[in-house]
Protein backbone atom coordinates (compact mmCIF):
# COMPACT_ATOMS: atom_id res chain seq x y z
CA UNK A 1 9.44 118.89 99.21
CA UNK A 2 9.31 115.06 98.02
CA UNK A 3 8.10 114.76 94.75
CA UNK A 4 5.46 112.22 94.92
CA UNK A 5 5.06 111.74 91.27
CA UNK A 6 8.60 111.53 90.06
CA UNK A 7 9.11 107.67 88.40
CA UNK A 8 11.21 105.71 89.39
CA UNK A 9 14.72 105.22 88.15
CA UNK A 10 14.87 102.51 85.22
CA UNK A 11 16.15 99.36 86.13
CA UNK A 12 20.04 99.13 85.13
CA UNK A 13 22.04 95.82 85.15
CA UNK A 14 23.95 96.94 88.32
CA UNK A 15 20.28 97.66 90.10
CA UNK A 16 18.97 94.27 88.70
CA UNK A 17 22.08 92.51 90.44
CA UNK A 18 21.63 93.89 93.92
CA UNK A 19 17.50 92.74 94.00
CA UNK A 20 16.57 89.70 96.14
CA UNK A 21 16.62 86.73 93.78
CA UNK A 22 12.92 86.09 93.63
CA UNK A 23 12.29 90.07 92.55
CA UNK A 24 15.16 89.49 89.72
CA UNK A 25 13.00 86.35 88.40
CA UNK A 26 9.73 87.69 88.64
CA UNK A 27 8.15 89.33 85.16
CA UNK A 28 7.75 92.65 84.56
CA UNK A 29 3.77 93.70 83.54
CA UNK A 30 4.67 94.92 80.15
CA UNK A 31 7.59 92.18 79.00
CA UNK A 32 7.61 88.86 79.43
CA UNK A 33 5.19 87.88 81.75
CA UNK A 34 2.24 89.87 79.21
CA UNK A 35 3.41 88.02 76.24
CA UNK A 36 3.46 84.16 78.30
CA UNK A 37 -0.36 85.85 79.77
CA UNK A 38 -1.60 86.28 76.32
CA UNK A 39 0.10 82.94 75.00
CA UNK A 40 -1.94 81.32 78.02
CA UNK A 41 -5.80 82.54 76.93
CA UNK A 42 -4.88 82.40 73.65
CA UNK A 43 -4.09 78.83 74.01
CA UNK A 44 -6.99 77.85 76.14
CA UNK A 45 -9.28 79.88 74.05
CA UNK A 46 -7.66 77.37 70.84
CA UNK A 47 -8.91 74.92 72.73
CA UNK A 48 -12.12 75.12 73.93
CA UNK A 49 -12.53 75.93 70.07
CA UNK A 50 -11.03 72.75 68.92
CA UNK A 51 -12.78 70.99 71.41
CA UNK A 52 -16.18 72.12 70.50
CA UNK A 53 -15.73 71.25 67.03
CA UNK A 54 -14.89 67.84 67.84
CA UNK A 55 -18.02 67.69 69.61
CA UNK A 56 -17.06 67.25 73.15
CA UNK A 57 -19.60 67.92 75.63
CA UNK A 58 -19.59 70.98 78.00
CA UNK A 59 -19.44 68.94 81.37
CA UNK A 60 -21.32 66.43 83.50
CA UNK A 61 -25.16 66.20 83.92
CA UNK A 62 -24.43 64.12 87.17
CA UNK A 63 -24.34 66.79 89.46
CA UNK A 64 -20.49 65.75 90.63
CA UNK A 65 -17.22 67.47 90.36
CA UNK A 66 -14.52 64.20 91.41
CA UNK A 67 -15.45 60.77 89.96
CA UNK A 68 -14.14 58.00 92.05
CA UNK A 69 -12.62 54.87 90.94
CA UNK A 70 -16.13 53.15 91.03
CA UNK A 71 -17.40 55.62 88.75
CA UNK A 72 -15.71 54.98 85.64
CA UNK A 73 -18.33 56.26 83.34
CA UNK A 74 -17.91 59.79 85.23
CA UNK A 75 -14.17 59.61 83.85
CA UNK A 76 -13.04 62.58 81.75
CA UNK A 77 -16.36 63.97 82.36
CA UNK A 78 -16.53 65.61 85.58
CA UNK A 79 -13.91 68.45 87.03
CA UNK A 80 -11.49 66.09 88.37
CA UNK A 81 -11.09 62.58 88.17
CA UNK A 82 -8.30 59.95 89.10
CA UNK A 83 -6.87 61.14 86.16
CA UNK A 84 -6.32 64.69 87.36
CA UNK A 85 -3.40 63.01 89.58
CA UNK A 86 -1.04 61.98 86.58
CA UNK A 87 -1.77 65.40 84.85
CA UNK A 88 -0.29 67.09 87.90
CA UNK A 89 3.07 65.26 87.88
CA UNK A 90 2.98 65.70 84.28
CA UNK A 91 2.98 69.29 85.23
CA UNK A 92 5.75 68.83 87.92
CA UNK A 93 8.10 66.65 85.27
CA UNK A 94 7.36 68.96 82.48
CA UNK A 95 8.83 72.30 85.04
CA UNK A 96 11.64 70.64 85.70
CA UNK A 97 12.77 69.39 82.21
CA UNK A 98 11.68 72.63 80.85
CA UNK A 99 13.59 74.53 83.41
CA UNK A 100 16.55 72.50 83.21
CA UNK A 101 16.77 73.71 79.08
CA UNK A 102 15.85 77.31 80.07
CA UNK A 103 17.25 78.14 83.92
CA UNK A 104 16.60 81.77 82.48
CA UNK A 105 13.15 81.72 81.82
CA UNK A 106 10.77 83.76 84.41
CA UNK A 107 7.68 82.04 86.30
CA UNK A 108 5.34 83.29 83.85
CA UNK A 109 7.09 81.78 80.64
CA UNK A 110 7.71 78.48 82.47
CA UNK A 111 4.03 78.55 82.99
CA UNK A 112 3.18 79.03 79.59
CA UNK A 113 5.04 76.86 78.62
CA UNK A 114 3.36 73.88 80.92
CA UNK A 115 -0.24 75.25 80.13
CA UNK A 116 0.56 75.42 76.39
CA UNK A 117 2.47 72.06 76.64
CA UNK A 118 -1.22 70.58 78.48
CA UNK A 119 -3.58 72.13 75.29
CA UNK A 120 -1.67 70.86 73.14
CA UNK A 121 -1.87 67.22 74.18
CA UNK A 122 -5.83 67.76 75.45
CA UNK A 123 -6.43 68.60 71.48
CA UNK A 124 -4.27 65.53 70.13
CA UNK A 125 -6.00 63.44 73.07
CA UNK A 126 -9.43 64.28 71.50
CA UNK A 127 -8.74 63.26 68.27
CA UNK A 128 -10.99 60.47 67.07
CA UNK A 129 -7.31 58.74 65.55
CA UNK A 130 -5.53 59.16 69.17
CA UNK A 131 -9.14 57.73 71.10
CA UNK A 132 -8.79 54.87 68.56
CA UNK A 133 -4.88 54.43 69.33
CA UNK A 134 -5.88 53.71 72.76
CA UNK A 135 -7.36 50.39 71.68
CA UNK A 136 -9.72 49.86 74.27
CA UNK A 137 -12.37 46.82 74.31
CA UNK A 138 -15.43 48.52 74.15
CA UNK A 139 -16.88 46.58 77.17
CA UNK A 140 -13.68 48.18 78.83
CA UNK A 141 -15.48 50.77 82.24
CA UNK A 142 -12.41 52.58 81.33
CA UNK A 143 -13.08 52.77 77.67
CA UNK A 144 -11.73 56.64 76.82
CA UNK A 145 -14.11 58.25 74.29
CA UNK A 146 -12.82 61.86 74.65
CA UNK A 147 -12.73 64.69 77.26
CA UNK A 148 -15.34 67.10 78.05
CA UNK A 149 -14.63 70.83 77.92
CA UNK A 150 -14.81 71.12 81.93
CA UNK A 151 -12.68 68.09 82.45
CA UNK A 152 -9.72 69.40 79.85
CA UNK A 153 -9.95 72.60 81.41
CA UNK A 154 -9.20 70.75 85.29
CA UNK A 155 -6.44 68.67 83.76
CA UNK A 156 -4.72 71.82 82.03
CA UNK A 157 -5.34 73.75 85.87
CA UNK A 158 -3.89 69.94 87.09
CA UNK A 159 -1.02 70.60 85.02
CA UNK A 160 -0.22 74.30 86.09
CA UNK A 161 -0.71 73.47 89.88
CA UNK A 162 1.61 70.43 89.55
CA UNK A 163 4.25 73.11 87.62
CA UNK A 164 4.24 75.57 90.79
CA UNK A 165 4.29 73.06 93.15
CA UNK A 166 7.79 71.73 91.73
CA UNK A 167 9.34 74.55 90.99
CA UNK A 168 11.20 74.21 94.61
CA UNK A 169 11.77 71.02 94.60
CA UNK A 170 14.92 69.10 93.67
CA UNK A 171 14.55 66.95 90.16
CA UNK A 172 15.00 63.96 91.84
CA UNK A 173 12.04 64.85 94.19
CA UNK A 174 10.15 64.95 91.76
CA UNK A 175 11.07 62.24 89.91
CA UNK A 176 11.08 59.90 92.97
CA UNK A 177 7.15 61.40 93.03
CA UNK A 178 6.10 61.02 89.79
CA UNK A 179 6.77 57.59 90.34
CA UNK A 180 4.97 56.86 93.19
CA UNK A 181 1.92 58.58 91.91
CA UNK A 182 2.07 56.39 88.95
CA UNK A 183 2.51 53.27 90.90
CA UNK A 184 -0.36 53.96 92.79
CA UNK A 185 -2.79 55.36 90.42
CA UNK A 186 -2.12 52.43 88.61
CA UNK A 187 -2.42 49.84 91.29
CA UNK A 188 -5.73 52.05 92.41
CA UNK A 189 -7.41 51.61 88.91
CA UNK A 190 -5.79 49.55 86.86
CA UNK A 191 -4.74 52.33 84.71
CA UNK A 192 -1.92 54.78 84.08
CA UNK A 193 0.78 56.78 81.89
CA UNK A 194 2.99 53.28 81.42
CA UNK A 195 -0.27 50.87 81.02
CA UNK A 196 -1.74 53.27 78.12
CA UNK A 197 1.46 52.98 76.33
CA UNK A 198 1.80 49.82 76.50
CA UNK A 199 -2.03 49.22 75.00
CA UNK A 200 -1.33 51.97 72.38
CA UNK A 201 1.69 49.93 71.68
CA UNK A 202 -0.46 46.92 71.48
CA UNK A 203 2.13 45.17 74.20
């Protein structure tokens, strides 16, 4: 008779080597993928901390989730915003690079590593020295003055999305991308990854 209960054999180097590919990458419950799981709420738990003691507001009061480009004063308020669109090639060139250093890591650490890579720059973002940095006019409608809670938490999920969505694509896919998004979110208002730089720069 079968025994129903017996475990199953451990998994030796010769059984790893004859799994399908994506079985060999995925995480096992119990090693890496529940350490890069507990790095990932412990890092958005950090910083819905941070940014509450900053003083950023929850969400939006305007009833909205997506702020179009005529809406500036709903930037970095709402869920998603133009915004949103850079954060997810951020995401996408952040896989790749981080991939490229580590071809070993599993999907779950990459992850991590993207989401903890996003909380890290939402807290510096929301620092009253980095707003200032920005050096916006303060007639500016796209005068930054900090994210709320609900938008940081869409551009971190922007981030994570943009991470899976490159992981099969080649790196200069992605990079052929990331530049068109830029292009256009900066053509479609007048703002972007290379024109903040250049205003933090003072250029």
């Amino acid at each position: 008779m079968k025994d129903e209960n017996r475990s199953a054999p451990p998994l030796t180097p010769e059984r790893s080597a004859s799994l399908p590919p994506v079985a060999r990458v995925l995480p096992r419950p119990f090693g890496r993928g529940k350490q890069a799981a507990t790095l990932i709420v412990l890092a958005l738990a950090a910083k819905l901390v941070l940014l509450a003691m900053v003083g950023r507001p929850l969400g939006c009061d305007c009833g909205q989730i997506w702020a179009m480009p005529g809406e500036a004063r709903l930037n970095s308020r709402t869920l998603l915003d133009p915004y949103s669109l850079l954060h997810l090639v951020f995401g996408a060139v952040l896989m790749k690079l981080v991939r490229w250093q580590r071809p070993d890591w599993p999907l779950w650490t990459l992850l991590a590593a993207a989401i903890v890579s996003s909380t890290v720059w939402e807290v510096v973002e929301n620092l009253p020295v980095t707003i200032a940095m920005f050096g916006y006019s303060p007639n500016d409608p796209l005068a930054y003055g900090g994210d709320s809670i609900l938008n940081s938490l869409g551009d971190t999920a922007a981030v994570a999305l943009g991470a899976v969505l490159a992981l099969p694509l080649a790196p200069p896919v992605v990079a052929g991308l990331a530049v068109a998004v830029e292009l256009a979110v900066s053509l479609w208002i007048g703002d972007g990854f290379a024109i903040t730089l250049s205003r933090a720069l003072g250029l």
